[in-house]
Protein backbone atom coordinates (compact mmCIF):
# COMPACT_ATOMS: atom_id res chain seq x y z
CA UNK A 1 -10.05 -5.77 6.11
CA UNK A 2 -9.29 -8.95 5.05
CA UNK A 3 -5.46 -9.50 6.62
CA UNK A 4 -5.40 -13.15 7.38
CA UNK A 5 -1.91 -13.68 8.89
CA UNK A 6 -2.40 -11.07 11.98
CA UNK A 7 -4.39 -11.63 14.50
CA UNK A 8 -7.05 -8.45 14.72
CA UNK A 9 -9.83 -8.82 17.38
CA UNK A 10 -11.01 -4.86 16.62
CA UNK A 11 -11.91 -2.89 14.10
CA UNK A 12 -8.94 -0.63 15.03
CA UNK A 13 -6.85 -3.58 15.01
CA UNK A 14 -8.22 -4.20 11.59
CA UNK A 15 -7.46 -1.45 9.97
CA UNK A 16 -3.84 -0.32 11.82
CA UNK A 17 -2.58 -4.31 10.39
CA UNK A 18 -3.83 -3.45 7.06
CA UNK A 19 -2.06 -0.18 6.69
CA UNK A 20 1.21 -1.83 7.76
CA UNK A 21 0.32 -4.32 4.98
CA UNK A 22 0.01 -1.39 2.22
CA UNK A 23 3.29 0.42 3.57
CA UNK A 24 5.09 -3.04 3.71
CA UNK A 25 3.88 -3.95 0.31
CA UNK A 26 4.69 -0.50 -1.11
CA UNK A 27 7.70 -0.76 0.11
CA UNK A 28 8.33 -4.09 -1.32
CA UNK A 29 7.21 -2.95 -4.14
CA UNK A 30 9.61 0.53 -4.40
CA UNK A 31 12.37 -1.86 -3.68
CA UNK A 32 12.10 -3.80 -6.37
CA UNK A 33 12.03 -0.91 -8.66
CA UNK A 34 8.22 -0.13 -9.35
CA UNK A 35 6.69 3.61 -8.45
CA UNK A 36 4.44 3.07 -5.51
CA UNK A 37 2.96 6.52 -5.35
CA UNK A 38 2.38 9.02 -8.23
CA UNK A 39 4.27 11.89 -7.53
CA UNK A 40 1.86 14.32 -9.06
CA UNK A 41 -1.28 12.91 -7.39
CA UNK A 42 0.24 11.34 -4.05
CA UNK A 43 -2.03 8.35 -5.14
CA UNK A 44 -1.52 4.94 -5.46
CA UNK A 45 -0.26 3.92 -8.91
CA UNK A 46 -2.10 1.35 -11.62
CA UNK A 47 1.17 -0.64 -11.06
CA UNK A 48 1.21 -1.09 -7.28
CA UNK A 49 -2.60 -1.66 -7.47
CA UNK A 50 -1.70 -4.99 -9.44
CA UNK A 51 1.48 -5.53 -7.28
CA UNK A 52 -0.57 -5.68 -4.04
CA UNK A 53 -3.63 -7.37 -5.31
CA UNK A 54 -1.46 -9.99 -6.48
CA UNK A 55 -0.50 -10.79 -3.16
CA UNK A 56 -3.36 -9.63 -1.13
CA UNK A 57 -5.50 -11.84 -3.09
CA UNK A 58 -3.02 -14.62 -4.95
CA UNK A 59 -5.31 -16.26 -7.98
CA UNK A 60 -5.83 -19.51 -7.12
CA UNK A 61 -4.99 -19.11 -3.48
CA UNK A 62 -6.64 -22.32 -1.64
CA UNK A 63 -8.99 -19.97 0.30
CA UNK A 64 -10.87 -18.93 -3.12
CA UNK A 65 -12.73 -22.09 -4.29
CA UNK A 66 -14.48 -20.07 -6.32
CA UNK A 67 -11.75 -18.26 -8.30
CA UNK A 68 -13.09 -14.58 -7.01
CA UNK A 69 -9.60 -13.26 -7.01
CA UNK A 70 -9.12 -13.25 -10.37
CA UNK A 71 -11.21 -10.01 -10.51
CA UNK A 72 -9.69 -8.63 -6.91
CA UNK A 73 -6.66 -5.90 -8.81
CA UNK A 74 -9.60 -4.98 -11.57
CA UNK A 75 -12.32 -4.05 -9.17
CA UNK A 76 -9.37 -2.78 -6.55
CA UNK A 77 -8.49 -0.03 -9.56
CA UNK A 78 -12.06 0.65 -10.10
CA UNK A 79 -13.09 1.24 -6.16
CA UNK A 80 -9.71 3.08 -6.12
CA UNK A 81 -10.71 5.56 -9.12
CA UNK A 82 -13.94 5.54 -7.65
CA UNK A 83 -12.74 7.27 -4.30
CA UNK A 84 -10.42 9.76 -6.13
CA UNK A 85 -14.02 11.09 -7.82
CA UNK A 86 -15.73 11.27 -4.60
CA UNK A 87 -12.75 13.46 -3.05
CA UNK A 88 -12.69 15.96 -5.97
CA UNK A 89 -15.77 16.11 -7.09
CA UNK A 90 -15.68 14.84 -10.58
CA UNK A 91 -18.43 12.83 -12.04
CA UNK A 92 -17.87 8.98 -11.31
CA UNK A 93 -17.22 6.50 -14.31
């Protein structure tokens, strides 16, 4: 799952640290004013999205020679959208 300052030896492991990382970071993120959650969906807003990606995956973090996490909140929205089609059955953009 990609949470780097945990140590996470299993899968469950893996994905328990990175749900504390979303709450934390939503959290963070309600603190400091922004909406975390949409209140008529119960999704994830566009806002935290950018919020979380931007920390998740810092552009130019020394990790990311390559500069990939430049596109990491863009394709993060998109996946995102992406799972809200698959769940109610409307056609995927």
């Amino acid at each position: 799952f990609g949470v780097l300052s945990v140590p996470a030896p299993t899968l469950d492991d893996q994905a328990r640290v990175a749900a504390t990382s979303i709450r934390n970071a939503a959290a963070r993120f309600e603190r400091q004013g922004g909406v975390a959650l949409d209140p008529a969906t119960g999704r994830y807003t566009d806002a935290f999205l950018r919020f979380f990606s931007a920390r998740y995956a810092p552009v130019g973090a020394a990790n990311d020679p390559q500069g990939l996490n430049r596109y990491h909140a863009q394709n993060l929205q998109r996946l995102y959208a992406r799972m809200r089609t698959a769940e109610d059955g409307t056609a995927q953009t």
